[in-house]
Protein backbone atom coordinates (compact mmCIF):
# COMPACT_ATOMS: atom_id res chain seq x y z
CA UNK A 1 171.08 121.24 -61.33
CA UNK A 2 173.92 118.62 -61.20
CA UNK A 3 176.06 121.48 -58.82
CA UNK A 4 173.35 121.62 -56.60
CA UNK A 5 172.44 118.04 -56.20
CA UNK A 6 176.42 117.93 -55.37
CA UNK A 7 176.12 120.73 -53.17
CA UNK A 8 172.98 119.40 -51.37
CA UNK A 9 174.32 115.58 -51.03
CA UNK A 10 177.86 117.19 -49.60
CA UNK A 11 175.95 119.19 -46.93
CA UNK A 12 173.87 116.19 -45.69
CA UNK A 13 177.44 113.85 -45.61
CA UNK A 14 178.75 116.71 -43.81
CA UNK A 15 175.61 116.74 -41.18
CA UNK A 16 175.61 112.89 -41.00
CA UNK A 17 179.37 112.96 -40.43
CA UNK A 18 178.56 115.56 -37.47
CA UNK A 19 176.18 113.80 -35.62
CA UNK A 20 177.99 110.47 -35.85
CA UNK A 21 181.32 111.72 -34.41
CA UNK A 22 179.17 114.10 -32.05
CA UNK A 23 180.10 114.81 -29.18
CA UNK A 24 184.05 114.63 -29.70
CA UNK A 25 184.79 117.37 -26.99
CA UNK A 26 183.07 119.41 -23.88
CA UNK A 27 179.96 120.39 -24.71
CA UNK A 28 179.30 125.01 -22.96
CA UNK A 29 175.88 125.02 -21.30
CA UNK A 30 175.20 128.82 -21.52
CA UNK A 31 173.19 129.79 -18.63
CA UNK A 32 171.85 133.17 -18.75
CA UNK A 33 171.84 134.53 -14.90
CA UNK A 34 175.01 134.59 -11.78
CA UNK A 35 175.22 131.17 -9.76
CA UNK A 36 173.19 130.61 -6.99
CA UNK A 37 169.94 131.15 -8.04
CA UNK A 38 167.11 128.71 -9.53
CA UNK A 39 167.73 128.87 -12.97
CA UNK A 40 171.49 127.67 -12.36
CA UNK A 41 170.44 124.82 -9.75
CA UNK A 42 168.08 123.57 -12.65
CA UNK A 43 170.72 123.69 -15.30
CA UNK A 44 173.43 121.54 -12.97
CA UNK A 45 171.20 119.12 -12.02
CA UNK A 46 169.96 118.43 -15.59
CA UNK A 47 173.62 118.44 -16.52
CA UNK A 48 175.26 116.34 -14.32
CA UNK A 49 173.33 113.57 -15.60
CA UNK A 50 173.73 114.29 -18.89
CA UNK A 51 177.39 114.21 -19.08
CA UNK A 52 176.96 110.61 -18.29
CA UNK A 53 175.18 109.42 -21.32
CA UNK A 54 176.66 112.26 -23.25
CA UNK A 55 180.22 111.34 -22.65
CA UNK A 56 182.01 114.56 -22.57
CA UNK A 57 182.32 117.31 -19.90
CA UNK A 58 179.53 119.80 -19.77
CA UNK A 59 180.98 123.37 -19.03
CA UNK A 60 178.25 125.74 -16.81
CA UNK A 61 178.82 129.48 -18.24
CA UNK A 62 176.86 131.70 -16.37
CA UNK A 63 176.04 135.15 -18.21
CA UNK A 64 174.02 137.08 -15.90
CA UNK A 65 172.73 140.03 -17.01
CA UNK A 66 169.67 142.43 -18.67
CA UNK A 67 167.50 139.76 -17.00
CA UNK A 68 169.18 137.03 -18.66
CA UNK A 69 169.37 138.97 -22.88
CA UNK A 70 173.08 138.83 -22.12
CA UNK A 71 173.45 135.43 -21.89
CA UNK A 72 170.93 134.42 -24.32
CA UNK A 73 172.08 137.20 -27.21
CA UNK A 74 175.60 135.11 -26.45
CA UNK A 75 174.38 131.45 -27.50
CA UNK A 76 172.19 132.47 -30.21
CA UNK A 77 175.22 133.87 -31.92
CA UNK A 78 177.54 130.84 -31.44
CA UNK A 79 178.47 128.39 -33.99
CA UNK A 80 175.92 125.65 -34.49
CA UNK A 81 177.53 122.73 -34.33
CA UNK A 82 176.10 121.78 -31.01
CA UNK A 83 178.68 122.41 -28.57
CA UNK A 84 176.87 125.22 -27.14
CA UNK A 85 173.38 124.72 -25.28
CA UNK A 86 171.08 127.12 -23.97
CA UNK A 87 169.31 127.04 -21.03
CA UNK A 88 166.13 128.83 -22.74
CA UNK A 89 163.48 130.34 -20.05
CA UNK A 90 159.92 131.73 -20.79
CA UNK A 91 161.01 135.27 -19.62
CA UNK A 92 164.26 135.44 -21.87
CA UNK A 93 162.38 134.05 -24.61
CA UNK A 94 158.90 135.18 -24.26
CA UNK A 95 159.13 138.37 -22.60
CA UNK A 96 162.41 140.17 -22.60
CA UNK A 97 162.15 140.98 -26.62
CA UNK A 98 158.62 142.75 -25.58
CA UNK A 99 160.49 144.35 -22.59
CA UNK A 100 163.36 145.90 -24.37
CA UNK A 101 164.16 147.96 -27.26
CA UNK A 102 166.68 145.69 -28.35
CA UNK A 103 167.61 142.19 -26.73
CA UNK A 104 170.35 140.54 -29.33
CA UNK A 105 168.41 137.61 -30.57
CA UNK A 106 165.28 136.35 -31.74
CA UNK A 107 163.10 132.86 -30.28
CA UNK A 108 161.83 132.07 -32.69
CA UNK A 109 164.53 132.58 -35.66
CA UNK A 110 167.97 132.43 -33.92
CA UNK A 111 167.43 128.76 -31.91
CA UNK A 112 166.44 125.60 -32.53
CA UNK A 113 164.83 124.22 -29.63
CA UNK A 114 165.60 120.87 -28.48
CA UNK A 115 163.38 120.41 -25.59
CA UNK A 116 161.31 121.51 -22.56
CA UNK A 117 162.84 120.50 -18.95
CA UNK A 118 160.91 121.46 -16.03
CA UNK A 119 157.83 123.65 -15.16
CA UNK A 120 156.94 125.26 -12.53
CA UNK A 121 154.73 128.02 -10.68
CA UNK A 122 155.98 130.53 -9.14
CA UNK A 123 155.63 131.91 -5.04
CA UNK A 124 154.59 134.45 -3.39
CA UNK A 125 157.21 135.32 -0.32
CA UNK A 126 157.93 138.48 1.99
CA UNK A 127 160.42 138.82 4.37
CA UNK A 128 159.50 137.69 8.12
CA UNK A 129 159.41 141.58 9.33
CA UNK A 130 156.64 142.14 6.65
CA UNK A 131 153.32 142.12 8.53
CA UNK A 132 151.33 139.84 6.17
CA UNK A 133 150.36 136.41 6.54
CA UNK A 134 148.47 135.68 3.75
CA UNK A 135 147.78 137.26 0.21
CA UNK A 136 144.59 139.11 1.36
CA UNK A 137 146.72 140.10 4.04
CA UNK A 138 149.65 141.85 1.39
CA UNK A 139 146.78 143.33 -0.65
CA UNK A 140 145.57 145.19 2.53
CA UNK A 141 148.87 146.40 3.42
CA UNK A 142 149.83 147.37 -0.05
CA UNK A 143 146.49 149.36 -0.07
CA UNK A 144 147.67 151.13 3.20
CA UNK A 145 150.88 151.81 1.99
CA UNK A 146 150.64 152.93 -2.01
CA UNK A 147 154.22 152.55 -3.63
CA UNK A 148 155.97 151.86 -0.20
CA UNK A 149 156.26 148.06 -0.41
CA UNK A 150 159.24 147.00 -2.50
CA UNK A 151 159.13 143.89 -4.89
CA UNK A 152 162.46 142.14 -6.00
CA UNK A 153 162.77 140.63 -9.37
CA UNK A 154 165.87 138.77 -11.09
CA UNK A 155 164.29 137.74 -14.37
CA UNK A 156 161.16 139.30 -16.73
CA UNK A 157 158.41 136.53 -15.24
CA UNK A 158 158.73 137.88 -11.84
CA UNK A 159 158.55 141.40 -13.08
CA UNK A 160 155.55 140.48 -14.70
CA UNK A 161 153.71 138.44 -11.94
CA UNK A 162 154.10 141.46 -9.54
CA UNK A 163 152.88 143.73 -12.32
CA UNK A 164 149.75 141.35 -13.01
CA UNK A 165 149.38 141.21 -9.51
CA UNK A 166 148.95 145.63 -9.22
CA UNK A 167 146.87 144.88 -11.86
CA UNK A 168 144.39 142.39 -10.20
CA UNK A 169 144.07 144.07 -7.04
CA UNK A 170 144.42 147.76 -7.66
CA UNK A 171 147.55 148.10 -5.69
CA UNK A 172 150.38 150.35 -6.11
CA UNK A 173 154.21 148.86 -5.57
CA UNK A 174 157.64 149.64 -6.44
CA UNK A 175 159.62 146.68 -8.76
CA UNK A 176 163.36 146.63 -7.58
CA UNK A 177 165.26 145.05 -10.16
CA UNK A 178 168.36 142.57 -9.91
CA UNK A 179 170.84 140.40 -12.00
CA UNK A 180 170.17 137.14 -10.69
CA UNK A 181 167.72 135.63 -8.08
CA UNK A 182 170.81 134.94 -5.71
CA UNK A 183 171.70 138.59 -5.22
CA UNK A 184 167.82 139.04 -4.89
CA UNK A 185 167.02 136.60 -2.40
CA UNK A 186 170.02 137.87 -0.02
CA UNK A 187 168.96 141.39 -0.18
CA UNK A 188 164.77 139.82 0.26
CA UNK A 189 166.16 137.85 3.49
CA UNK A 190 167.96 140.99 4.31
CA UNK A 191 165.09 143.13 4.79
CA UNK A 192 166.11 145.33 1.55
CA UNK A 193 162.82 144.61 0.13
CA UNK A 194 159.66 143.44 1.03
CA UNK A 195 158.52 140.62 -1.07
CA UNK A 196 159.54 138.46 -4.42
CA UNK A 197 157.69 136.78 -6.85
CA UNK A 198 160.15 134.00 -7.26
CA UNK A 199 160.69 130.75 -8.83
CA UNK A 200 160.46 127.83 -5.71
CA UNK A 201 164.12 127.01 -6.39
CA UNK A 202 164.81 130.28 -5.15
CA UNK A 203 161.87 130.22 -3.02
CA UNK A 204 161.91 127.01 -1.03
CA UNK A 205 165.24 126.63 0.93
CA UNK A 206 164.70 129.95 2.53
CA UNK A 207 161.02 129.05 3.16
CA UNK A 208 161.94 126.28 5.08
CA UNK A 209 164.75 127.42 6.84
CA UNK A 210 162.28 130.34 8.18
CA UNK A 211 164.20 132.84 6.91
CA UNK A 212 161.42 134.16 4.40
CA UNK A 213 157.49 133.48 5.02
CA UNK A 214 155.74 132.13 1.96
CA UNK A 215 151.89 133.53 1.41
CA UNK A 216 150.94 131.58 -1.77
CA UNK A 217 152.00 129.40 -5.04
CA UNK A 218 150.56 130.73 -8.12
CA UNK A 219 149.68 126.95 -9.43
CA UNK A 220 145.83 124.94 -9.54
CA UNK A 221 147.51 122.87 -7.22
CA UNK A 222 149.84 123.23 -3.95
CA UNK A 223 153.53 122.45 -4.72
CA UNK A 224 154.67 118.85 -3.02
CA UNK A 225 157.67 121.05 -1.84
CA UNK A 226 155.84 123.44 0.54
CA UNK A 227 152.28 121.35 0.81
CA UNK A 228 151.51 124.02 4.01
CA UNK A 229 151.45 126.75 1.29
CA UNK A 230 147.76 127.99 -0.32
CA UNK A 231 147.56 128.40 -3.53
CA UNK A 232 146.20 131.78 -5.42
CA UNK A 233 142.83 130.21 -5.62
CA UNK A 234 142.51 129.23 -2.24
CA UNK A 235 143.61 132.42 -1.40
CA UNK A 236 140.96 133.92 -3.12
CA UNK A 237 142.43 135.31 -6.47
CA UNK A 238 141.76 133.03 -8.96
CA UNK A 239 143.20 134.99 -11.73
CA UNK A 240 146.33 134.92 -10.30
CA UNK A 241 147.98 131.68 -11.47
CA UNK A 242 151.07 131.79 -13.30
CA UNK A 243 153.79 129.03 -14.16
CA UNK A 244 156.95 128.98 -15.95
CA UNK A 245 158.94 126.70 -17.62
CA UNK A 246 163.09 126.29 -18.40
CA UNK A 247 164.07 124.54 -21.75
CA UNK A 248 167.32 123.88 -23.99
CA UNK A 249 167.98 125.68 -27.15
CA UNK A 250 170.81 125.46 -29.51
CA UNK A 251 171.85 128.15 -32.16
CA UNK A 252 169.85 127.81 -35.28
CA UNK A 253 170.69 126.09 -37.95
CA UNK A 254 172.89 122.81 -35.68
CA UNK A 255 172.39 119.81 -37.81
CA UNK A 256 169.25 118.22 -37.38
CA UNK A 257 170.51 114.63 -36.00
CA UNK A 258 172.72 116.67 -33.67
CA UNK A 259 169.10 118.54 -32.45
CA UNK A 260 167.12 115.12 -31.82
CA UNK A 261 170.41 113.00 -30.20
CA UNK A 262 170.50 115.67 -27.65
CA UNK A 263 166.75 115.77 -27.37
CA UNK A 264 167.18 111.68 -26.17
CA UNK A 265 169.46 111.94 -24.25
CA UNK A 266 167.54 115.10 -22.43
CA UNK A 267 164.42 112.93 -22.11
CA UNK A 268 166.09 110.06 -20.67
CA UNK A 269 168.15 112.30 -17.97
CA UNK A 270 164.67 114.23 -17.03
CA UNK A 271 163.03 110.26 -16.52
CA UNK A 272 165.92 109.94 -14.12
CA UNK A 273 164.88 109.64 -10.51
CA UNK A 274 167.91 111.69 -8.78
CA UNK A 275 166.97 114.21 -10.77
CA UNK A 276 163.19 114.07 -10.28
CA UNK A 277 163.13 113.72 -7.20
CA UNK A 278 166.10 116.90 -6.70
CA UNK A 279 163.93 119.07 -8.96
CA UNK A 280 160.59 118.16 -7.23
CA UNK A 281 161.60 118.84 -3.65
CA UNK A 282 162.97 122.60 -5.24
CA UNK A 283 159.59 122.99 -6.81
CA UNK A 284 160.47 121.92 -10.26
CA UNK A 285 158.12 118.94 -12.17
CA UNK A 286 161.17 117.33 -14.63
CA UNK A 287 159.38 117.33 -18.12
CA UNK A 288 160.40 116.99 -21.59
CA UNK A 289 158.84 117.08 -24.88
CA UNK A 290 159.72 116.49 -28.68
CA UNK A 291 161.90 119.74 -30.67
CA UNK A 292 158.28 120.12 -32.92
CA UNK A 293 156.46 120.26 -29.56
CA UNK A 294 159.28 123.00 -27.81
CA UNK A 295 158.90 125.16 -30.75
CA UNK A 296 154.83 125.12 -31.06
CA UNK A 297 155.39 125.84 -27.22
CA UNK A 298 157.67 129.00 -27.73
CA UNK A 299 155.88 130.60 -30.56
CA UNK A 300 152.26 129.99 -28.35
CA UNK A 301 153.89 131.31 -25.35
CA UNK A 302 155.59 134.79 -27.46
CA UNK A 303 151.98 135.37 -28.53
CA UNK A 304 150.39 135.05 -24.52
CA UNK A 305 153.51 137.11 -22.90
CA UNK A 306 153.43 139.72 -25.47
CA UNK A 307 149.92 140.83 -24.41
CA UNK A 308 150.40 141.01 -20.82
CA UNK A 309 152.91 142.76 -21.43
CA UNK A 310 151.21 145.26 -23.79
CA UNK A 311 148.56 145.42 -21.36
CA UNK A 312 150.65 146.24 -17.98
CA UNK A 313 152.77 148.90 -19.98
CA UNK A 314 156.04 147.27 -18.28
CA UNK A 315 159.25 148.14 -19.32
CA UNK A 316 162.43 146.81 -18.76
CA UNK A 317 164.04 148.95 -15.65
């Protein structure tokens, strides 16, 4: 009994000890997908006001891949001593492991989650040469043209909104799969495939710039970014409303102080206006939470995904 009071009182110096002298060096921001896309815009602007309280250099490593498994299989088997974060995502956490045989990690076993950051819906756009205006309008043409329209998707949630979407309005499409929602977008703005149920980080600069046409957001309300745009509702499918969210993880088992300092220090960079206002005019509402609130969060959202995924019979392509 003595040993293990010893053993137990040298383990919480040695936590203490971390946390006070934390961080000493540059802190690896794992983000699961190639630069360009939405995911890495939200990560960079969350981070580059972090490093300022923080006080060490954040390093962006971007591990695109298996809709972003890759990256996350990679930070949930570094050392936890919380100088690797995770940009965690409800389709890497909440989807992929229904998706795929075998992703590399577990949610809910193999993180400790410090956080939620932003949320967001998601949009419906096609590229200009698609001859649909509206959503009834792509749910007329997709009925006109069974398994001829093409729909992009860079990460699991987009996979899944076009799925839900066959679903809803007995349509048939084919899901063109990418590594990141960069590549995708090019190749959507290219005329490679029809349409993309993307995040509005992805979705919005394009929008604007006219160089893809924007049919509907899948939110209860219309995003501040692209106020012209209907929402699902108004475009009369209800049961099409879908959001998302982005949060940070850390490997299991980081010290517990180590797990709430960086949870601060995330709240008080999301409160930031530069980086409120950066992620609202991409789409993104800044908004954080306590780790006991993250982790109700995940395992809720593991149950939901799981059974739209059951029920669409999607597969990781």
């Amino acid at each position: 009994m003595r040993a293990l009071l010893l053993a137990v009182s040298w383990a919480l110096c040695v936590s203490t000890s971390l946390a006070q002298g934390y961080p000493g060096k540059a802190v690896r921001f794992i983000v699961p997908y190639p630069p360009g896309g939405g995911t890495d815009m939200a990560a960079r602007t969350i981070s580059a006001k972090l490093v300022e309280d923080l006080g060490q250099q954040i390093i962006i490593d971007n591990r695109g891949g298996a809709q972003g498994s890759i990256g996350t299989a990679v930070a949930a088997k570094a050392p936890a001593d919380g100088y690797t974060m995770l940009l965690s995502y409800v389709g890497t956490f909440c989807i992929n492991p229904f998706l795929y045989k075998e992703v590399g990690y577990d949610p809910l076993k193999d993180f400790a989650h410090v956080s939620l950051a932003t949320v967001q819906p998601y949009v419906v756009v096609v590229h200009p040469g698609v001859p649909a205006k509206s959503l009834k309008d792509l749910v007329v043409l997709a009925k006109t043209r069974p398994d001829r329209l093409t729909f992009a998707s860079s990460a699991s949630v987009g996979q899944l909104a076009g799925e839900h979407f066959k679903l809803l309005t007995k349509t048939k499409m084919l899901h063109v799969p990418y590594k990141g929602a960069g590549p995708a977008v090019i190749d959507l703005m290219g005329g490679h495939v029809d349409l993309m149920f993307s995040s509005p980080t992805s979705a919005v600069p394009p929008v604007k710039s006219g160089r893809l046409r924007a049919l509907a957001v899948t939110a209860p309300t219309r995003l501040n970014a692209l106020p012209e745009v209907p929402t699902s509702r108004e475009s009369g499918y209800p049961e099409f409303e879908i959001s998302g969210w982005y949060g940070v993880a850390v490997p299991a088992n980081t010290p517990k102080e180590i797990v709430h300092t960086l949870n601060g220090l995330l709240a008080r960079a999301l409160k930031s206006n530069e980086v409120r206002e950066r992620l609202i005019r991409e789409g993104l509402e800044a908004k954080a939470n306590s780790p006991e609130e993250m982790t109700a969060l995940v395992k809720s959202e593991v149950e939901r995904w799981g059974s739209v995924v059951k029920a669409s019979g999607a597969k990781a392509e």
